[in-house]
N, C-alpha and C. Protein backbone atom coordinates (compact mmCIF):
# COMPACT_ATOMS: atom_id res chain seq x y z
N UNK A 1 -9.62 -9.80 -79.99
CA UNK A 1 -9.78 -11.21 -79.63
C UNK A 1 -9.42 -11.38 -78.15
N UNK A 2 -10.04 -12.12 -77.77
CA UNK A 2 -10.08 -12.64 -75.86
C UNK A 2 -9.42 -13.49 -75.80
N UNK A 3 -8.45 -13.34 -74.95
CA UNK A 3 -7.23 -14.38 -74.87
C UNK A 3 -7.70 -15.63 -73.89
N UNK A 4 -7.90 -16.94 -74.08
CA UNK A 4 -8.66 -17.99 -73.04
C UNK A 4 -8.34 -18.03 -71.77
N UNK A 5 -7.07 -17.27 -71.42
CA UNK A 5 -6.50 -17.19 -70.13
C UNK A 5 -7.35 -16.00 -69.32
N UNK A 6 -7.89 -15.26 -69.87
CA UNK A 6 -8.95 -14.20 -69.57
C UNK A 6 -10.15 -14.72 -68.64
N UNK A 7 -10.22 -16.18 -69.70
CA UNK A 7 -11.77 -16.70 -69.85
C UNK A 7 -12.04 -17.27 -67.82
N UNK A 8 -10.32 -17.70 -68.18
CA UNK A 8 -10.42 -19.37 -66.51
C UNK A 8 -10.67 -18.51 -66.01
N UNK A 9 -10.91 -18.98 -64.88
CA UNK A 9 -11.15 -18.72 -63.25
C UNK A 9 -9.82 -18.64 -62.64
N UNK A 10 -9.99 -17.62 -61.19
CA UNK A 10 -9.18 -17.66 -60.51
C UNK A 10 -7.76 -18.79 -59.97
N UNK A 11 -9.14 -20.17 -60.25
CA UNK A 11 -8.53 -21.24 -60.15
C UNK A 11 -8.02 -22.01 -60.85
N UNK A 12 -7.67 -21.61 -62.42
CA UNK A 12 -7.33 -21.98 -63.17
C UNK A 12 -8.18 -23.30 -64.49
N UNK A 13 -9.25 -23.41 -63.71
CA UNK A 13 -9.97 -24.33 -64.70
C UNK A 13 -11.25 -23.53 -65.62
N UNK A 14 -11.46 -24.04 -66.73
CA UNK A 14 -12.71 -23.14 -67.67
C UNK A 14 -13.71 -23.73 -66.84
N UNK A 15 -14.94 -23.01 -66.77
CA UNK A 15 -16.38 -22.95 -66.67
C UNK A 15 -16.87 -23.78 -67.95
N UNK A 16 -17.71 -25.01 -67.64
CA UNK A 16 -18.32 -25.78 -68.54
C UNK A 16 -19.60 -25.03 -68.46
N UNK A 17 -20.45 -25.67 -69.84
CA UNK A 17 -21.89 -25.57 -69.95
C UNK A 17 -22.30 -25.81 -68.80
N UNK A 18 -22.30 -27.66 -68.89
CA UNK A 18 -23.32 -27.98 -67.10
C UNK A 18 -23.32 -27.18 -66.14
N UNK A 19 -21.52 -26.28 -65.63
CA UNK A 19 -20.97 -25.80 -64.69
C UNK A 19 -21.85 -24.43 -64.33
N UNK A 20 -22.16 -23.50 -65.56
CA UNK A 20 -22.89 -22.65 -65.93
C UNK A 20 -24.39 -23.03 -65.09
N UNK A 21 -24.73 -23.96 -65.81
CA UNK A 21 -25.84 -24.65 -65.39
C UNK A 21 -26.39 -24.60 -63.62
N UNK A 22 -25.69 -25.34 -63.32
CA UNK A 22 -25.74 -25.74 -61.72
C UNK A 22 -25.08 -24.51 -60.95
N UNK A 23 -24.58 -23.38 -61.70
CA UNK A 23 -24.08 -22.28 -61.02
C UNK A 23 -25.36 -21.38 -60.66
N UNK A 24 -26.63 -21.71 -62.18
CA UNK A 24 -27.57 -20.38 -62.38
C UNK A 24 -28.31 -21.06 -61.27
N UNK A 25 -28.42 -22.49 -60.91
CA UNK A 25 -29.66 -22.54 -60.31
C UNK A 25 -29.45 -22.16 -58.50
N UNK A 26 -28.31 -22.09 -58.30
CA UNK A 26 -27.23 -22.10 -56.73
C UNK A 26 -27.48 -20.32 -56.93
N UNK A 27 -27.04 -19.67 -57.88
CA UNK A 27 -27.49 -18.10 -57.62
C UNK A 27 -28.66 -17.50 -57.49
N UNK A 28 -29.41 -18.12 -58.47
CA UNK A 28 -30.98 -17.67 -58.79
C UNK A 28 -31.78 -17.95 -57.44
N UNK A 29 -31.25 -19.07 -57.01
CA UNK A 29 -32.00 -19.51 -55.16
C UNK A 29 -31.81 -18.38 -54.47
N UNK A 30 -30.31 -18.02 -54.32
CA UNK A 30 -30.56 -17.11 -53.27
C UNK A 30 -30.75 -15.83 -53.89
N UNK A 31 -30.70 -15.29 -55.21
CA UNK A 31 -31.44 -14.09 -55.64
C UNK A 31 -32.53 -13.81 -55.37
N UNK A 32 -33.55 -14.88 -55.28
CA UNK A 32 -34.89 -14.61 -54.81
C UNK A 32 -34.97 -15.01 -53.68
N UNK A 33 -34.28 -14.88 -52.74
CA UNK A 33 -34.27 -15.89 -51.14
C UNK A 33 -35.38 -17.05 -51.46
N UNK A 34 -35.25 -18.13 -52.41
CA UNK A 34 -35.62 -19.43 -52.34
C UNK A 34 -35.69 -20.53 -51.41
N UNK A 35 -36.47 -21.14 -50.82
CA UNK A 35 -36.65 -22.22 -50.31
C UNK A 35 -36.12 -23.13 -50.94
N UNK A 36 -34.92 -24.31 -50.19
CA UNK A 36 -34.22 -25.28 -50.52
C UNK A 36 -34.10 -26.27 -49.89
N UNK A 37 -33.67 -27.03 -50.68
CA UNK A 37 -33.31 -28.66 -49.98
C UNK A 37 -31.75 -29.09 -50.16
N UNK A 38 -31.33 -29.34 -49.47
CA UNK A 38 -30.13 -30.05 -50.09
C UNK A 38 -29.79 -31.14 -49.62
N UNK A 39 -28.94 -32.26 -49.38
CA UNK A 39 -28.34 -33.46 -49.12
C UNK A 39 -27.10 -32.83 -47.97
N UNK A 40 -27.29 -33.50 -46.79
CA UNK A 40 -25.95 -33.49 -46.00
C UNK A 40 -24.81 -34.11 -46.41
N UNK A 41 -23.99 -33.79 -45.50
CA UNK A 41 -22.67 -34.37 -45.68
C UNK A 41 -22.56 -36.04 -45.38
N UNK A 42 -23.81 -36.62 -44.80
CA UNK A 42 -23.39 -37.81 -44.30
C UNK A 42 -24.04 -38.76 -45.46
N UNK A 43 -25.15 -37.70 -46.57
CA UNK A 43 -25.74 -38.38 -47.58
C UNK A 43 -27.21 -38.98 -47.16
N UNK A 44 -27.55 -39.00 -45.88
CA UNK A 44 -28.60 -39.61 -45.56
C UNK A 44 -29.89 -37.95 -45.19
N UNK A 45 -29.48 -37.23 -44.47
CA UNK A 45 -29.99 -36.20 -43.75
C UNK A 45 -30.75 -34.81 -45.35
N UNK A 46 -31.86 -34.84 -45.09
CA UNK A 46 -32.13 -33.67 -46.21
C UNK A 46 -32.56 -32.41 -45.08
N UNK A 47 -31.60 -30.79 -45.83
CA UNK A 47 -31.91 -30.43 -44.88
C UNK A 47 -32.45 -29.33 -45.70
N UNK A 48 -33.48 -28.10 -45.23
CA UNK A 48 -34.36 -27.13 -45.70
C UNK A 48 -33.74 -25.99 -44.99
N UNK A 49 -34.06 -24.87 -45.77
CA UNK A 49 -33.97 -23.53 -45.31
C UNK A 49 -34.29 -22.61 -46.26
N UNK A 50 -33.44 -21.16 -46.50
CA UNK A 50 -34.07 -20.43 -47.10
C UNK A 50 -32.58 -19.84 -47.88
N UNK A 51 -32.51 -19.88 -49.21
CA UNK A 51 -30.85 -19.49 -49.47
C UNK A 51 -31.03 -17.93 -49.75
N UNK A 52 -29.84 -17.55 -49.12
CA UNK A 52 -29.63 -16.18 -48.69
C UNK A 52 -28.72 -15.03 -49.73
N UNK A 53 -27.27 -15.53 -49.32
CA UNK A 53 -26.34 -14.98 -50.31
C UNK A 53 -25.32 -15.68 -50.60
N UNK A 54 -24.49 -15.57 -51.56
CA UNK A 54 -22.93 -15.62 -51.54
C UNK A 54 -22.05 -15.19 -50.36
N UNK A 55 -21.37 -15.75 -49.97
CA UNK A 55 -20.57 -15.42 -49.22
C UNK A 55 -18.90 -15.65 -49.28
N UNK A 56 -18.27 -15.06 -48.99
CA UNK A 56 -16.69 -15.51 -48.64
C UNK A 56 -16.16 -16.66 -48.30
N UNK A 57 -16.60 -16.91 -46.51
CA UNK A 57 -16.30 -18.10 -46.13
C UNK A 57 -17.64 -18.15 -44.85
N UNK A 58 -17.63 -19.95 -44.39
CA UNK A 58 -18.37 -20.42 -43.16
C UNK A 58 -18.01 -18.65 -41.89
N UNK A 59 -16.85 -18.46 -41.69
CA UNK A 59 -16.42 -17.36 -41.18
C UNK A 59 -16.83 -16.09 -40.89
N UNK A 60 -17.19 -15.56 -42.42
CA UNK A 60 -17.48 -14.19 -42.68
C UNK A 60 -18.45 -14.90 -43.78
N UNK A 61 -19.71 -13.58 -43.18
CA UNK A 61 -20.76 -14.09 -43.85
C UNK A 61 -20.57 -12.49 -45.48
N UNK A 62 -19.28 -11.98 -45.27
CA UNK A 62 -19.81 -10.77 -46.60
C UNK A 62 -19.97 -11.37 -47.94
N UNK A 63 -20.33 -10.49 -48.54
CA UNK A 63 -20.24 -10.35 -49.78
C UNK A 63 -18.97 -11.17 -50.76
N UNK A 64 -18.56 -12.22 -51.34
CA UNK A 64 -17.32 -12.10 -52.06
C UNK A 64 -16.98 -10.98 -53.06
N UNK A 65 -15.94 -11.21 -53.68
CA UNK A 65 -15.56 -9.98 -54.19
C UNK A 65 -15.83 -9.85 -55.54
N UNK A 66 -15.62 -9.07 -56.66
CA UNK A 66 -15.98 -9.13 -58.23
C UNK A 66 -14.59 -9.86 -58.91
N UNK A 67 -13.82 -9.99 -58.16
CA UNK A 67 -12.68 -10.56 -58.71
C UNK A 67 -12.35 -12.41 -58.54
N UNK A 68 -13.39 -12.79 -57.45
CA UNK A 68 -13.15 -14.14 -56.48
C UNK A 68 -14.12 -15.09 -57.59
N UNK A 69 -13.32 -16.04 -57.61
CA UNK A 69 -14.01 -17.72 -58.54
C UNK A 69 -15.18 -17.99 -57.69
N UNK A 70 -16.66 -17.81 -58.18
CA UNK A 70 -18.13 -18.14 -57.16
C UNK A 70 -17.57 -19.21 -56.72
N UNK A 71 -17.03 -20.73 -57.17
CA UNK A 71 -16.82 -22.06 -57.26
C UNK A 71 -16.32 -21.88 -55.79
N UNK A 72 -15.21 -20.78 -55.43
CA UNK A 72 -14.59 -21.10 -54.07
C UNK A 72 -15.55 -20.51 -52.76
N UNK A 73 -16.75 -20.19 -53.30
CA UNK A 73 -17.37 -19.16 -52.52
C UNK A 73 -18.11 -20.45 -51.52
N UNK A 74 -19.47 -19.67 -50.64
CA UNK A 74 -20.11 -21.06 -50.31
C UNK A 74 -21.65 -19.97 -50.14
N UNK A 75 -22.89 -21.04 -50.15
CA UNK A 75 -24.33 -20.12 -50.37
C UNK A 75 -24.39 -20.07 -49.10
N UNK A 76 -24.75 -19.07 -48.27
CA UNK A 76 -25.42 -18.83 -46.66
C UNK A 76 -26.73 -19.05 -47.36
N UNK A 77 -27.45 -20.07 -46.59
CA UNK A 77 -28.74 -20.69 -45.92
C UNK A 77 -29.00 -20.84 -44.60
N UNK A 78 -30.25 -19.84 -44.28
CA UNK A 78 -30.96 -20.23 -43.09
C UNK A 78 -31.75 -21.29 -43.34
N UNK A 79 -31.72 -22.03 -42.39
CA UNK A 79 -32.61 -23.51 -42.26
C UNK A 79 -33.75 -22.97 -41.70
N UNK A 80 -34.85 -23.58 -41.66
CA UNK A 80 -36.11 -23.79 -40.98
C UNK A 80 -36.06 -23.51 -39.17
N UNK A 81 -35.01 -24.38 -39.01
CA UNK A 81 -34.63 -24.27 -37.24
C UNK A 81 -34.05 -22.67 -36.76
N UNK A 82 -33.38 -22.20 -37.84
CA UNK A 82 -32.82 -20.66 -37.59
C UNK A 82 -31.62 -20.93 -37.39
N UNK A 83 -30.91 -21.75 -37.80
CA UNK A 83 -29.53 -21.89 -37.99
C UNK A 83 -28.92 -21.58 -39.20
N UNK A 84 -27.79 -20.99 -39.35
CA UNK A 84 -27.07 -20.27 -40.68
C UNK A 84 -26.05 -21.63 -40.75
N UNK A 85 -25.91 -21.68 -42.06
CA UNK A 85 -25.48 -22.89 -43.05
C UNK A 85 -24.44 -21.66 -43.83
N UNK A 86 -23.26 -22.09 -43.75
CA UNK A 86 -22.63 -21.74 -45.11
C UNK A 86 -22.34 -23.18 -46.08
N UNK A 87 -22.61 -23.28 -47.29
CA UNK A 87 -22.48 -24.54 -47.82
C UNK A 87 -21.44 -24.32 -49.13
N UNK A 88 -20.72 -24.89 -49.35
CA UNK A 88 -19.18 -24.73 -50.39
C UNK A 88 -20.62 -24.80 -51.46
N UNK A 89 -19.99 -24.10 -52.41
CA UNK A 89 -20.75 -23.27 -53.39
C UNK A 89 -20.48 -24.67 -54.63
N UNK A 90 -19.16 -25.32 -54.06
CA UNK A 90 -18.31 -26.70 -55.15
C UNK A 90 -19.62 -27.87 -54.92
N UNK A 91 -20.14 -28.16 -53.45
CA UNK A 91 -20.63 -28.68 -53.20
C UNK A 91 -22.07 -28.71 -53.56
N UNK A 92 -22.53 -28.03 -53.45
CA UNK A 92 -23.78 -27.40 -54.16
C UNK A 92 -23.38 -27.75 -55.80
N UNK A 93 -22.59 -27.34 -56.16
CA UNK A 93 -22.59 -27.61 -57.59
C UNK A 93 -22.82 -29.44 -58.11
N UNK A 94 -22.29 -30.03 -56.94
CA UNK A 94 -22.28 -31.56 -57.28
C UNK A 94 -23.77 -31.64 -57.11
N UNK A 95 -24.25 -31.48 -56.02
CA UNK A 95 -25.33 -31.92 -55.45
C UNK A 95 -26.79 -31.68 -56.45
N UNK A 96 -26.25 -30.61 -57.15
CA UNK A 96 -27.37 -30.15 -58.29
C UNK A 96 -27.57 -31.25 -59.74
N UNK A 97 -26.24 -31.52 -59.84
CA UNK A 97 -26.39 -32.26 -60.88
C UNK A 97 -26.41 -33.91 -60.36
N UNK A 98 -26.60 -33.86 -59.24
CA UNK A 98 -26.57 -35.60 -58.45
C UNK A 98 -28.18 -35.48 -58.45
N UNK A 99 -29.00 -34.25 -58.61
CA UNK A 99 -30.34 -34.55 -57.75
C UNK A 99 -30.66 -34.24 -56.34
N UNK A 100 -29.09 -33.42 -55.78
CA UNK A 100 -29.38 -33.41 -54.43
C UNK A 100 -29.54 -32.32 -53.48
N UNK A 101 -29.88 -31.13 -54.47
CA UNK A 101 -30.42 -29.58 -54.05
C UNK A 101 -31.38 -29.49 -54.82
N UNK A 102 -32.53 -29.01 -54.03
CA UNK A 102 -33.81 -29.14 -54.63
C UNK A 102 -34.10 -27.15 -54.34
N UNK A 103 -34.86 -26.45 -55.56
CA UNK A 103 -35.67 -25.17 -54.77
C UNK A 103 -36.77 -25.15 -55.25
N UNK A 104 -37.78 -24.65 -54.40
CA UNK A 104 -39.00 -24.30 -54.60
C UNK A 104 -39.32 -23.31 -55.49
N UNK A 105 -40.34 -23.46 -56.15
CA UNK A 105 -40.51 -22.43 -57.60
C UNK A 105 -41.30 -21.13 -56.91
């Protein structure tokens, strides 16, 4: 038997269904380097690019680790202009279930 403390995250909270949800569609983008949309920070601005990978932090663009909560991670997106985006991976998660990350099929 799997003890539920196994189950949390780094950060101490369980992974919901929805959470699952809005996680596959934030990975699956940049698994296939997908074309995206998302909502800025100011709520007005939609911005496009191409989602890339997981990453660590805005900082360091590596790999996170097999041990690190995705939730704290953030997606590197190149935009259209050729600017690199790291975007909180938390944020993305809202924005999916607000309607406000869009990817191209």
């Amino acid at each position: 038997m799997i003890d539920n403390e196994v189950l949390q995250s780094a950060t101490g909270s369980i992974v919901t269904v929805p959470q699952i949800h809005q996680l596959y569609v934030i990975t699956d983008a940049a698994s296939r380097s997908a074309k995206v949309r998302w909502l800025g920070d100011d709520g007005h601005t939609i911005h496009s690019g191409t989602a890339r990978h997981v990453v660590n932090s805005p900082e360091n663009f590596g790999f996170i680790r097999s041990d690190q909560d995705v939730r704290d991670a953030y997606l590197r997106i190149t935009s259209v202009t050729g600017m690199e985006h790291a975007v909180p991976i938390r944020r993305l998660m809202y924005l999916v279930e607000m309607g406000g990350f869009a990817v191209d099929s």
